[in-house]
N, C-alpha and C. Protein backbone atom coordinates (compact mmCIF):
# COMPACT_ATOMS: atom_id res chain seq x y z
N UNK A 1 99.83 296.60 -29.84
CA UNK A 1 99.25 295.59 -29.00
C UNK A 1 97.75 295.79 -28.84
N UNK A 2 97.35 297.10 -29.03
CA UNK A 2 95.68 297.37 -28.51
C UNK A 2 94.87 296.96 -29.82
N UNK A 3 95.83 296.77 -30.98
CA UNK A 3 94.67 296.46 -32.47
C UNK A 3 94.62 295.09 -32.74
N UNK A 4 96.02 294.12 -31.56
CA UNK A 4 95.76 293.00 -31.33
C UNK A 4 94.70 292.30 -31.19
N UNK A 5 94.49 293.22 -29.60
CA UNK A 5 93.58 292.82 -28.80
C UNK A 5 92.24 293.03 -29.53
N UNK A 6 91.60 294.06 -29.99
CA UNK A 6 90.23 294.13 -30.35
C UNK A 6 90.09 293.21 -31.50
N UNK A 7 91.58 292.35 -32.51
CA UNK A 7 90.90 291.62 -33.11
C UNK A 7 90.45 290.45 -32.59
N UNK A 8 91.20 289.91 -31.68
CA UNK A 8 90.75 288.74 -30.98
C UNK A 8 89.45 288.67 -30.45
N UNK A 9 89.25 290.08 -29.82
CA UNK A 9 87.95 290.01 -29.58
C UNK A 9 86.71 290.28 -30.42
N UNK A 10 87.04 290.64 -31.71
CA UNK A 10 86.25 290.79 -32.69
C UNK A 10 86.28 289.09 -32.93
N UNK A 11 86.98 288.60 -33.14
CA UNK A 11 86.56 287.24 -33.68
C UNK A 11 86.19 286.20 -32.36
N UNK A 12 86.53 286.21 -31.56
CA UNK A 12 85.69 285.73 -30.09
C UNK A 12 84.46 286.35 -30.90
N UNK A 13 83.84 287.35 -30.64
CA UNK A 13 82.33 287.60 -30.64
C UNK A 13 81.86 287.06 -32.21
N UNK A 14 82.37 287.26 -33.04
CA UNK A 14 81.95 286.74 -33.89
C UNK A 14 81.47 285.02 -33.84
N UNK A 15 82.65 284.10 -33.80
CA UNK A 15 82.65 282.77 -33.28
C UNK A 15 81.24 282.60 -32.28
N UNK A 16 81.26 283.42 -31.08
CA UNK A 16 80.20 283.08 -30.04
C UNK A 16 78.66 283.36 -31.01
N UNK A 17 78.51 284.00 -31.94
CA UNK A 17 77.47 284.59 -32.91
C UNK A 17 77.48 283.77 -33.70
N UNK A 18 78.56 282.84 -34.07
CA UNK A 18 77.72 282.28 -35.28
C UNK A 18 77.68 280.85 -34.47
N UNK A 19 77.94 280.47 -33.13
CA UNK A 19 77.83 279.02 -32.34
C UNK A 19 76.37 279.47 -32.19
N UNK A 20 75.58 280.41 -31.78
CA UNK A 20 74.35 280.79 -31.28
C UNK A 20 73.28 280.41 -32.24
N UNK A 21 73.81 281.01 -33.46
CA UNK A 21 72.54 281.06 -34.28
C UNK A 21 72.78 279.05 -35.11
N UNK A 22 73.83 278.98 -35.02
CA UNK A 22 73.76 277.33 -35.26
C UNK A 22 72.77 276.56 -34.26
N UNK A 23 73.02 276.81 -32.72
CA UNK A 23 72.45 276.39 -31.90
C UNK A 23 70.71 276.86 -32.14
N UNK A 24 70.26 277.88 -32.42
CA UNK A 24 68.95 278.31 -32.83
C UNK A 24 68.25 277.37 -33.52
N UNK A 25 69.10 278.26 -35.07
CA UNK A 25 69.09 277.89 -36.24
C UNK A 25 68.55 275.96 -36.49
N UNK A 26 70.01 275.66 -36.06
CA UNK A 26 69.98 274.10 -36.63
C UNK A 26 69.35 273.43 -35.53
N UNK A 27 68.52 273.89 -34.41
CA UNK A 27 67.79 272.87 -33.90
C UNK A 27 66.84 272.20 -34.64
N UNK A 28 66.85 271.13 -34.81
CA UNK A 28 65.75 269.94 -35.33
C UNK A 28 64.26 270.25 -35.03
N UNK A 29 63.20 270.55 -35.60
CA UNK A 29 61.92 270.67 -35.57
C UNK A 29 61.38 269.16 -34.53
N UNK A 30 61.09 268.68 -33.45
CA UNK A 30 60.45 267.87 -33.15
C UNK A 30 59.53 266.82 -34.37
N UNK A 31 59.85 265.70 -34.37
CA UNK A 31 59.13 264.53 -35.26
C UNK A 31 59.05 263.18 -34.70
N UNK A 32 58.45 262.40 -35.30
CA UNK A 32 58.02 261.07 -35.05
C UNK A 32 59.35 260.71 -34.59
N UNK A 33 59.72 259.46 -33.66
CA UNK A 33 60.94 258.97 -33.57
C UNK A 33 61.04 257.97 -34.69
N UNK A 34 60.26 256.67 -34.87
CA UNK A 34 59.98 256.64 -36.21
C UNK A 34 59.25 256.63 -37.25
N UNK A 35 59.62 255.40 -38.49
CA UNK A 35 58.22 255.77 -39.27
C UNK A 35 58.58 254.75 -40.42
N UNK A 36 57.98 253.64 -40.98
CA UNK A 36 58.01 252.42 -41.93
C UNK A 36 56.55 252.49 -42.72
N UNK A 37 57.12 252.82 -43.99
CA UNK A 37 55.77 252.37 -45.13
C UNK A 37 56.21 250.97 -45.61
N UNK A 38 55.15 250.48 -45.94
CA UNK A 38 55.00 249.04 -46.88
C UNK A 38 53.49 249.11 -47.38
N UNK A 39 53.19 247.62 -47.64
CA UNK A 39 51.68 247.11 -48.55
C UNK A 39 51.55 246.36 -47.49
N UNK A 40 50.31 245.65 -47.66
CA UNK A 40 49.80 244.23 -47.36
C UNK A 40 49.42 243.72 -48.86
N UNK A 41 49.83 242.49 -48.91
CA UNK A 41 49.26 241.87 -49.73
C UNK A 41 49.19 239.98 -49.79
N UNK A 42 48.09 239.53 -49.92
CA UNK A 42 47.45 237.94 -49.74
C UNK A 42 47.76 237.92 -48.35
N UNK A 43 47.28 238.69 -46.84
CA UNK A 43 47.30 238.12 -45.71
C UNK A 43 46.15 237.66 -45.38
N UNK A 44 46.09 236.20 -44.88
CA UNK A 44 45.37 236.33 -43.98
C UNK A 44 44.99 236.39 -42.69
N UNK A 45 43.60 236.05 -41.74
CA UNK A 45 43.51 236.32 -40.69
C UNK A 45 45.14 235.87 -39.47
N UNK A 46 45.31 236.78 -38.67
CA UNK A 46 46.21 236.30 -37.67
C UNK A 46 47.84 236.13 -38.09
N UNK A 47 47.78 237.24 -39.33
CA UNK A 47 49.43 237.51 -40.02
C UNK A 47 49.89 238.37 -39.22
N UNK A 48 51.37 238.55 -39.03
CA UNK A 48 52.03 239.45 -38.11
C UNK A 48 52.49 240.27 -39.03
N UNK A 49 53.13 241.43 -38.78
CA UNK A 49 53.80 242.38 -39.62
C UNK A 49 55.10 242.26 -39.58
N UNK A 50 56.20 242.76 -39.40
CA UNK A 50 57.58 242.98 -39.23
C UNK A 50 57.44 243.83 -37.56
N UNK A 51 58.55 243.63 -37.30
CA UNK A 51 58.88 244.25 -35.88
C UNK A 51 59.90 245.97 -36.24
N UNK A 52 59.60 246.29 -34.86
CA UNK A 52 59.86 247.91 -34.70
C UNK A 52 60.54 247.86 -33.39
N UNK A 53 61.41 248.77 -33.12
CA UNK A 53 61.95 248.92 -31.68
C UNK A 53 61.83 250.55 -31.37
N UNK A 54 60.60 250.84 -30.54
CA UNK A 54 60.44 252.20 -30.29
C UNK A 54 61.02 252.90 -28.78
N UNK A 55 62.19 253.46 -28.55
CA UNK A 55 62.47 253.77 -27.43
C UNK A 55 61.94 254.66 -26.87
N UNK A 56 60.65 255.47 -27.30
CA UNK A 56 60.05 256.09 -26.59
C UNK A 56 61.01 257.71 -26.09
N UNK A 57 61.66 258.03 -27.01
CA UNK A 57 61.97 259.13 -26.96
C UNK A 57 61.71 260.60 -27.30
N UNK A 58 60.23 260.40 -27.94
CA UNK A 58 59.32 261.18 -27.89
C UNK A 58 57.94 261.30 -27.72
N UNK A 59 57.39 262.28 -27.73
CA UNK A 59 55.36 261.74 -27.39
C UNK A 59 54.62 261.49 -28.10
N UNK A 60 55.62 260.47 -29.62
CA UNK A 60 53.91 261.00 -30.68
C UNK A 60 53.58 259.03 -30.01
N UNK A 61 52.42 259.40 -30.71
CA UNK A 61 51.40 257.80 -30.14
C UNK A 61 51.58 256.99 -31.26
N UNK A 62 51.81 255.71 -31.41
CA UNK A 62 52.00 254.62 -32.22
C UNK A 62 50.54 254.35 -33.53
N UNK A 63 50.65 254.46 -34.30
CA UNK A 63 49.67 254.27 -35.02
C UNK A 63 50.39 253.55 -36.46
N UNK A 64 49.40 252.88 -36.92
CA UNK A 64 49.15 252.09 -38.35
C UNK A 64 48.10 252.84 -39.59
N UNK A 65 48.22 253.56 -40.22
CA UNK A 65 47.47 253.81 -41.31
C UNK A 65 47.78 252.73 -42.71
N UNK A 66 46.39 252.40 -42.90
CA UNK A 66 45.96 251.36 -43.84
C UNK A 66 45.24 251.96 -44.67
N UNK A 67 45.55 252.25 -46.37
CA UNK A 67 44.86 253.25 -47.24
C UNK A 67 44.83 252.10 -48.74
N UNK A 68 43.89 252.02 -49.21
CA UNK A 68 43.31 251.25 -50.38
C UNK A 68 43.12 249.50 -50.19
N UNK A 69 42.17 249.28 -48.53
CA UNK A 69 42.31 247.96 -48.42
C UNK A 69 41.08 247.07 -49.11
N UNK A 70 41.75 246.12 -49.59
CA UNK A 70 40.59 245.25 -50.02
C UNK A 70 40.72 243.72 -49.52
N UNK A 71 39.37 243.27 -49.96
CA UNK A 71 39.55 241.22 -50.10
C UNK A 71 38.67 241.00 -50.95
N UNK A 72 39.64 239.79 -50.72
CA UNK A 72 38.50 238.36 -52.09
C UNK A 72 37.55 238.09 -51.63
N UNK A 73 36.95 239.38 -50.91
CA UNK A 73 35.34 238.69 -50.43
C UNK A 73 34.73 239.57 -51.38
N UNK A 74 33.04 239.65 -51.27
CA UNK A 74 32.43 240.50 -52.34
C UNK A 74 32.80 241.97 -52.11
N UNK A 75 32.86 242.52 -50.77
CA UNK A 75 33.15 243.80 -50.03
C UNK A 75 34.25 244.38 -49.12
N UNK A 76 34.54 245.12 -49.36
CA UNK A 76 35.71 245.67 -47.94
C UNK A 76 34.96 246.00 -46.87
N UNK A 77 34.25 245.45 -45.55
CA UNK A 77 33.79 246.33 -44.60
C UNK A 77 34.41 246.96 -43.57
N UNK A 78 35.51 245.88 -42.78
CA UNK A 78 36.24 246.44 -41.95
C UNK A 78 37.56 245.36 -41.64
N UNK A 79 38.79 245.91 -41.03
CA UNK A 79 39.77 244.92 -40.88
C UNK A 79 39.81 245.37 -38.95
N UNK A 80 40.30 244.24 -38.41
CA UNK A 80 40.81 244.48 -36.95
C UNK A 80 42.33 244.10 -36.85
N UNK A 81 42.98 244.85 -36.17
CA UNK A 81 44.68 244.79 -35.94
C UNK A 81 44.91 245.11 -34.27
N UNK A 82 45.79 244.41 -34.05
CA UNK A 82 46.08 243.90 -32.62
C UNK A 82 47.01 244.65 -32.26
N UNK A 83 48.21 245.25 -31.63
CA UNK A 83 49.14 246.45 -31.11
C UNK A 83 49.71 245.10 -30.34
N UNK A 84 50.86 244.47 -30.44
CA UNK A 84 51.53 243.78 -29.33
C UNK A 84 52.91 244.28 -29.29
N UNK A 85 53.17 244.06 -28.09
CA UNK A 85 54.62 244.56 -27.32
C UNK A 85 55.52 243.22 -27.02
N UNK A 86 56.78 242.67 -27.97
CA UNK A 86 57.17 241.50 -27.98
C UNK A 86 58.04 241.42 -26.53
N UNK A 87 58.16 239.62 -25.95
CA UNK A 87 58.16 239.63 -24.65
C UNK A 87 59.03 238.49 -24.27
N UNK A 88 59.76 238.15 -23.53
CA UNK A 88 60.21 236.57 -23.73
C UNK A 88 59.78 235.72 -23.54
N UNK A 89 58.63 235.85 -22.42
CA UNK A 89 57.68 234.78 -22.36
C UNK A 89 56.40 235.71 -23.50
N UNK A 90 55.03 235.24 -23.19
CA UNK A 90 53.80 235.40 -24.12
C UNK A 90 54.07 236.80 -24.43
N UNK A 91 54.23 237.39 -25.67
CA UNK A 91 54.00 238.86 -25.57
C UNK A 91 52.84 239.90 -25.28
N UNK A 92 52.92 240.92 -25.14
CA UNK A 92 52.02 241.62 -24.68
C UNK A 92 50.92 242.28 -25.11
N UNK A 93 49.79 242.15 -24.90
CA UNK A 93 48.80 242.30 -26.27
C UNK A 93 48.47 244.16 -25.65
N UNK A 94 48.30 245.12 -26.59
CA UNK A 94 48.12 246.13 -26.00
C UNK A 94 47.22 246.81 -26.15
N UNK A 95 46.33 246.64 -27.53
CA UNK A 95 45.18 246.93 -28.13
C UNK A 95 44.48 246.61 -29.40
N UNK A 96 43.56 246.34 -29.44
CA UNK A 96 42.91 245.99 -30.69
C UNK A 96 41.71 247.26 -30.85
N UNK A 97 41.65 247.02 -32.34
CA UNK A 97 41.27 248.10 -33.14
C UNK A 97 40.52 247.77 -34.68
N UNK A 98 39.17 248.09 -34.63
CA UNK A 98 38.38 247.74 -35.69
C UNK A 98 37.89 248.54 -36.39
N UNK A 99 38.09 248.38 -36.92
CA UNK A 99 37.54 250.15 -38.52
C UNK A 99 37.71 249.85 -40.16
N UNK A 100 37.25 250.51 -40.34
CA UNK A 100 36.76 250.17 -42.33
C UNK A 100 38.42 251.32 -42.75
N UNK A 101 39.33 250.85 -42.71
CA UNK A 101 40.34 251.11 -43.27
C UNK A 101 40.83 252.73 -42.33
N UNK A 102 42.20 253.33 -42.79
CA UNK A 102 42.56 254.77 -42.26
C UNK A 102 42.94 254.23 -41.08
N UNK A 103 43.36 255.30 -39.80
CA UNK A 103 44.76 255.24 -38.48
C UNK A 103 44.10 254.65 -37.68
N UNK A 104 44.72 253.54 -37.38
CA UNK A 104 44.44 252.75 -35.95
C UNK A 104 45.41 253.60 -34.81
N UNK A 105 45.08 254.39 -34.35
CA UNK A 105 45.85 254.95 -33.34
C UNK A 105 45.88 254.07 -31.80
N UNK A 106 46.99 253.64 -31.39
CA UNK A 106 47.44 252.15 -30.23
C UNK A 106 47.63 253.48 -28.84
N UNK A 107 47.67 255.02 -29.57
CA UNK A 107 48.47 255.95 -28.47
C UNK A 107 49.81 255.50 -28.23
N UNK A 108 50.42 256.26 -26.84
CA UNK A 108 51.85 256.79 -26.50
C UNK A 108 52.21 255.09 -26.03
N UNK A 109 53.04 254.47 -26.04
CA UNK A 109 53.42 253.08 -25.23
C UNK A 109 54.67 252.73 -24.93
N UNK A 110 54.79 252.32 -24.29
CA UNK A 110 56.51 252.89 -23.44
C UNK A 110 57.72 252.01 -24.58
N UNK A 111 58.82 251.83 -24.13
CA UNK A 111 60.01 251.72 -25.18
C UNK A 111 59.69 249.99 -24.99
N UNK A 112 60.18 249.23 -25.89
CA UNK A 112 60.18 248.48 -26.53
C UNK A 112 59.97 247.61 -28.09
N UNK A 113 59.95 246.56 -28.35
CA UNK A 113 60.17 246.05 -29.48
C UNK A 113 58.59 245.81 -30.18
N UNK A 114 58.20 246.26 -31.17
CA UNK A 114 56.44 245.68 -31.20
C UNK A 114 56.28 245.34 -32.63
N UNK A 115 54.87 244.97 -32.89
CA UNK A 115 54.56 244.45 -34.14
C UNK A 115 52.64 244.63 -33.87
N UNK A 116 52.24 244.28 -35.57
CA UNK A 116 51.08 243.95 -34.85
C UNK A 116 50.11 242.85 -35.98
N UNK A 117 49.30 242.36 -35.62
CA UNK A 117 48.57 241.44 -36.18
C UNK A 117 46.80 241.55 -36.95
N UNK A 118 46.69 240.93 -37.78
CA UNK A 118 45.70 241.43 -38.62
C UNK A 118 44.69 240.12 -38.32
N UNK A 119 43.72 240.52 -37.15
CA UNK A 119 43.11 239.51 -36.45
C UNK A 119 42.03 239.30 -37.18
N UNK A 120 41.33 240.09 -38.11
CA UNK A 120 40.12 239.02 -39.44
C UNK A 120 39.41 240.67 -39.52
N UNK A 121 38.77 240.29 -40.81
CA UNK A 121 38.35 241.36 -41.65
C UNK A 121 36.79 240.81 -42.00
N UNK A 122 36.09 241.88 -42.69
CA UNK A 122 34.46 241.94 -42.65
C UNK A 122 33.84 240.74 -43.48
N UNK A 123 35.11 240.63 -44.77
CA UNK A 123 34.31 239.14 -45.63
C UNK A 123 35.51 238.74 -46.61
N UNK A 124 35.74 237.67 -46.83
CA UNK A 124 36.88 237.41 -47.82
C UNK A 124 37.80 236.36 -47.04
N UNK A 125 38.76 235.60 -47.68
CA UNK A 125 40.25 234.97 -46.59
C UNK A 125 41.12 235.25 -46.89
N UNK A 126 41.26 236.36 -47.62
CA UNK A 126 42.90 237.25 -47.65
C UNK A 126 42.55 238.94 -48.04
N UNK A 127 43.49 239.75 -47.62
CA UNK A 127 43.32 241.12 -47.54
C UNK A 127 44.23 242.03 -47.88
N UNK A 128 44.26 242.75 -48.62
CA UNK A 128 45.35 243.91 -49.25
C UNK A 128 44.99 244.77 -48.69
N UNK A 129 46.30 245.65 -48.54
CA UNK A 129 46.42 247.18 -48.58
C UNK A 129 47.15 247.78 -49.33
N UNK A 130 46.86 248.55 -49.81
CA UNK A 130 47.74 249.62 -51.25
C UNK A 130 49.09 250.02 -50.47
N UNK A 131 48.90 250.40 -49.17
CA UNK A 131 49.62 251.25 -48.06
C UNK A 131 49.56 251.47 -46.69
N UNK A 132 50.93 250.42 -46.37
CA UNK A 132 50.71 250.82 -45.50
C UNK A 132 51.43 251.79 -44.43
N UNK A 133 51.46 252.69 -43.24
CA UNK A 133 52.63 253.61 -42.59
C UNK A 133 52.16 253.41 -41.05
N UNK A 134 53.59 252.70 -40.52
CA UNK A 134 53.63 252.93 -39.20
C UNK A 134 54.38 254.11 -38.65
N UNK A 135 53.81 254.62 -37.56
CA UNK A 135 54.78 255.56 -36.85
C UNK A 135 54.33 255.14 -35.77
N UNK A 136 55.82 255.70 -34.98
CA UNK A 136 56.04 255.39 -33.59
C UNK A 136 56.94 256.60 -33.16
């Protein structure tokens, strides 16, 4: 009965040793909650993107990176993009953002459904991007 007992408890401790290091082990590294690549291509001023539903279950800040943008104007100088939070009545405009291409960072913004809009660019009437990546 006593070589019973110490196996049970050999495998109890074992079991509790390998629940531990799973629990360690396989915790998930903290990351974006999410994250959508695409292009732009022939938009022009005041195009919307596709929608996102961010529940805000972690702290990274909402941003758009835009990498190889151009237009049918002579030059690329700069594009502006709008951050809205969709609403049932008017949706919610949350920030706009003007820069010669690379992360429009909108920051942390609480849970809901969003998108955002490509409110006019430096010269041209339509505008590409090679790439584009939202995270939220």
């Amino acid at each position: 009965m006593g070589g019973n007992m110490q196996r049970r408890t050999g495998k109890a401790a074992a079991v509790m040793t390998g629940a531990l290091l799973i629990g360690v082990i396989g915790t998930p590294a903290a990351h974006a909650e999410g994250k959508k690549t695409s292009y732009i291509k022939h938009w022009a001023p005041l195009r919307e993107s596709s929608r996102w539903s961010d529940h805000n279950l972690d702290s990274v800040k909402t941003s758009v990176t835009l990498s190889g943008c151009s237009t049918d104007g002579s030059r690329f100088e700069w594009a502006r993009l709008t951050l809205y939070r969709y609403a049932l009545g008017p949706d919610t405009k949350i920030k706009s953002i003007s820069k010669k291409c690379g992360t429009y960072s909108f920051g942390r913004v609480s849970a809901g459904t969003y998108y955002f809009t490509l409110d006019g660019f430096g010269s041209g009437g339509l505008f590409w991007a090679k790439k584009v990546v939202i995270r939220w």
